[in-house]
Protein backbone atom coordinates (compact mmCIF):
# COMPACT_ATOMS: atom_id res chain seq x y z
CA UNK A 1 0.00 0.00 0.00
CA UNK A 2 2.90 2.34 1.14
CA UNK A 3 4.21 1.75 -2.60
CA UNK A 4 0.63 3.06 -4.24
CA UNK A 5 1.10 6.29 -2.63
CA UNK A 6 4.48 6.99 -3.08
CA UNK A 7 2.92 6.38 -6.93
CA UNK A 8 0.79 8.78 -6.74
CA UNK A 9 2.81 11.50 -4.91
CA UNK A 10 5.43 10.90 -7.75
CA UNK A 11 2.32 10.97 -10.54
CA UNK A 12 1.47 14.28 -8.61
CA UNK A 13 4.69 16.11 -8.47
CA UNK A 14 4.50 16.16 -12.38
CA UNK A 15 1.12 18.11 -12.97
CA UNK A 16 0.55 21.87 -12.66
CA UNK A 17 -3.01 22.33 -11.21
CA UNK A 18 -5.28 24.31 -9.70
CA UNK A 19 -8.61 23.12 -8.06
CA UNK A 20 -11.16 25.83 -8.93
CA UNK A 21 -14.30 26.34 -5.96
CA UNK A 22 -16.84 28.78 -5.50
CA UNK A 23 -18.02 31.38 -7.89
CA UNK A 24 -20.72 30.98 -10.39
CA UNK A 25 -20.48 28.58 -13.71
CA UNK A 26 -20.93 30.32 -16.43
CA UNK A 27 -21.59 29.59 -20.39
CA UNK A 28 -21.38 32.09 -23.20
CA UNK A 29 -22.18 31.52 -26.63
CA UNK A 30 -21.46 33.56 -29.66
CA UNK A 31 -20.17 33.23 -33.34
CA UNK A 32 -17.53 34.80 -35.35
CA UNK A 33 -18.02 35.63 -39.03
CA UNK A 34 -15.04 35.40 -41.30
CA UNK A 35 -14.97 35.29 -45.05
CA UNK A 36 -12.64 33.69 -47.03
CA UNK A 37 -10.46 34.98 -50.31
CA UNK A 38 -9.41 32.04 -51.75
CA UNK A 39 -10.17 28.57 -53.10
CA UNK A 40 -7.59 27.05 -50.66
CA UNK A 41 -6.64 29.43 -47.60
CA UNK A 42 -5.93 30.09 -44.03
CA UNK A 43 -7.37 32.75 -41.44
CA UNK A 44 -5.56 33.16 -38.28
CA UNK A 45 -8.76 33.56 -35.76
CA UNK A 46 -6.27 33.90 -33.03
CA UNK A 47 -7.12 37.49 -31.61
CA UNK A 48 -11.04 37.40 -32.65
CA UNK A 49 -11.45 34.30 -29.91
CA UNK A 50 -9.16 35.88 -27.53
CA UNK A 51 -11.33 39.01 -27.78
CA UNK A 52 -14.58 37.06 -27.27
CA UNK A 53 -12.75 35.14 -24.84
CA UNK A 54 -11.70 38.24 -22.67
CA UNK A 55 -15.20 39.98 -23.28
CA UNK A 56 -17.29 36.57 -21.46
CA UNK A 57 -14.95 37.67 -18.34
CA UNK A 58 -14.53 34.38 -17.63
CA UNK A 59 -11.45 34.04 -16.03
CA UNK A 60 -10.69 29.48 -15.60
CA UNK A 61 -12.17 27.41 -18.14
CA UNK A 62 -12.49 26.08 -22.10
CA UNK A 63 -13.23 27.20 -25.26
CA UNK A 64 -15.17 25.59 -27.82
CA UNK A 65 -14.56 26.33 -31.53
CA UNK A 66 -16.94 24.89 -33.44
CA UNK A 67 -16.96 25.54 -37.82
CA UNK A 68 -20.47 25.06 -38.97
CA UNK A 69 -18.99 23.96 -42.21
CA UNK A 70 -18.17 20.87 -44.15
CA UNK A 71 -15.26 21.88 -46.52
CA UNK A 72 -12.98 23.88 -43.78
CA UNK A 73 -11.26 23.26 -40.73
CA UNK A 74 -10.27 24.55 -37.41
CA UNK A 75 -6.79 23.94 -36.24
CA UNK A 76 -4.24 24.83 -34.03
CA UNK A 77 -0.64 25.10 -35.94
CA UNK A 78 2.24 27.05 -36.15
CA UNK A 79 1.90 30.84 -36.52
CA UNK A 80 4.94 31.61 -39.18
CA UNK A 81 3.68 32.60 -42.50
CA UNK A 82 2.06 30.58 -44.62
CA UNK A 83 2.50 27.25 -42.75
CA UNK A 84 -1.11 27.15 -42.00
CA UNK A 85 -1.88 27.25 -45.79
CA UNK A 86 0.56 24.87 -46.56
CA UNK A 87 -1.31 22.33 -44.21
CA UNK A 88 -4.51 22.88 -46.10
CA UNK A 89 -2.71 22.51 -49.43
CA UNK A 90 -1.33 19.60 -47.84
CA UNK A 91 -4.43 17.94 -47.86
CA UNK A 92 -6.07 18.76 -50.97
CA UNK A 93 -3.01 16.99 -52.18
CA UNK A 94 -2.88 13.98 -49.97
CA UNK A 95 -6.38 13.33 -51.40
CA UNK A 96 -6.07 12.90 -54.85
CA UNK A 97 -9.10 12.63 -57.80
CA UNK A 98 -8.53 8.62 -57.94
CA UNK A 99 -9.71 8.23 -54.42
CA UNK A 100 -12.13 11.19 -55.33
CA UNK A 101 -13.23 9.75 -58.44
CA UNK A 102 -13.90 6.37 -56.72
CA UNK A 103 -16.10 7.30 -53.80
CA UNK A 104 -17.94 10.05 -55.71
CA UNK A 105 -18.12 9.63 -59.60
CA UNK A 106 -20.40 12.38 -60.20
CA UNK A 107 -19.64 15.16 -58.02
CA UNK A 108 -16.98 17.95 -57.67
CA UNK A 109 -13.49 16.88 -57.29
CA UNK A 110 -12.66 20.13 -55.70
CA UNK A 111 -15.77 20.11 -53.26
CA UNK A 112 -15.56 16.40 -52.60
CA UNK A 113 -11.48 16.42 -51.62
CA UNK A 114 -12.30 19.51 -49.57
CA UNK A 115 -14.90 17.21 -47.72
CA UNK A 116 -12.59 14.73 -47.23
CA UNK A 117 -9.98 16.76 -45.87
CA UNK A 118 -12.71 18.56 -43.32
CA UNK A 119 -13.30 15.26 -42.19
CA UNK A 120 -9.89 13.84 -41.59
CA UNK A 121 -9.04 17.20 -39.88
CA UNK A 122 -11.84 18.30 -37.88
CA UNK A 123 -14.33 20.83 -37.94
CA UNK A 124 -13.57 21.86 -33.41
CA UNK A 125 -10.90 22.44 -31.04
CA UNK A 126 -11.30 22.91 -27.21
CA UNK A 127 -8.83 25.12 -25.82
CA UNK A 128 -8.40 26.00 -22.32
CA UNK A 129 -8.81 29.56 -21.18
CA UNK A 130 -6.52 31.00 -18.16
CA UNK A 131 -6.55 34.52 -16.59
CA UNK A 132 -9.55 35.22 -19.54
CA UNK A 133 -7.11 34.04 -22.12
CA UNK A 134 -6.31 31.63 -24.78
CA UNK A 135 -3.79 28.98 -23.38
CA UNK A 136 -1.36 28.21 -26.63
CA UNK A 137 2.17 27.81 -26.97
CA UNK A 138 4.56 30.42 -27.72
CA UNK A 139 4.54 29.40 -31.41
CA UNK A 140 0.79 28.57 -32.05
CA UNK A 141 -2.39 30.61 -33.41
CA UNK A 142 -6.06 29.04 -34.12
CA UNK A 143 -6.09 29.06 -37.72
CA UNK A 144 -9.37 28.40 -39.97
CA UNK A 145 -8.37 25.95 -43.17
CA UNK A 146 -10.54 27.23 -46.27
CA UNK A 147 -10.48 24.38 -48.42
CA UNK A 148 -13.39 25.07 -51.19
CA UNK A 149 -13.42 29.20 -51.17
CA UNK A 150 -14.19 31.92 -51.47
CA UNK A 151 -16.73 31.72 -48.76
CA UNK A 152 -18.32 33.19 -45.57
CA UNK A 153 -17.44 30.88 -42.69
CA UNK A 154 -19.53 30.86 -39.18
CA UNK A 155 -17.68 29.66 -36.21
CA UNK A 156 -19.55 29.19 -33.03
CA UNK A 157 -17.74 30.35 -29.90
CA UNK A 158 -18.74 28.33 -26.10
CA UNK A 159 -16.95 29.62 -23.29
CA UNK A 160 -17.56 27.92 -20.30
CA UNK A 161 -15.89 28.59 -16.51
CA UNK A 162 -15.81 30.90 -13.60
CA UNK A 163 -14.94 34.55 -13.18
């Protein structure tokens, strides 16, 4: 038994945490509207979230990031130039017309790889929210991944945590 705990106290030691009590739970719910430029493309939503994120006030928590779309993508990546784009060229690449072709004879190669991609990628991200910011690493932004542009893109925004 001694053993287990010494376990744990180890497993412990190795975690940076906070145990939040008290104050009120809160949710707030809102949605950014970005429009695209190009067929293939990449929007750094970085400072629009952190802006919602400061205005909920809430101070401990998550963020939700949800794109109401099937043909782009939400990701976190890293914030030089153009590596964001190169991701979602990436894809449109990785995905080629035979695989396309095969699935869906009769539809859009261009829409129909951008589907594909979406899928494989993700349409959400949860990212915790500290001191009523954005938690990322020194390098990364929140990037949305236009894959079948130009288009107006709706991303729904859920904050949830205390003050």
């Amino acid at each position: 038994m001694r053993l287990g705990r010494e376990l744990q106290r180890s497993q412990m030691s190795k975690y940076d945490f906070s145990v939040v009590a008290g104050g009120a739970f809160k949710v707030i719910q809102g949605d950014v509207v970005v429009n695209t430029l190009d067929g293939i493309d990449a929007l750094d939503l970085t400072e629009r979230i952190k802006g919602f994120v400061r205005t909920s006030k809430i101070r401990k928590g998550l963020v939700v990031c949800f794109n109401k779309h099937s043909t782009s993508s939400i990701i976190t990546c890293n914030k030089r130039e153009g590596i964001a784009r190169d991701v979602a060229n990436l894809f449109t690449k990785v995905i080629s017309n035979e695989t396309v072709l095969q699935s869906c004879p009769k539809r859009d190669l261009n829409a129909m790889r951008a589907y594909f991609s979406s899928s494989v990628i993700g349409t959400s991200i949860v990212l915790p929210v500290k001191e009523s910011n954005l938690v990322l690493g020194e390098w990364q932004a929140v990037y949305l991944l236009e894959m079948n542009g130009s288009r107006e893109r709706r991303i729904s925004l859920l904050v949830l945590g205390t003050e």
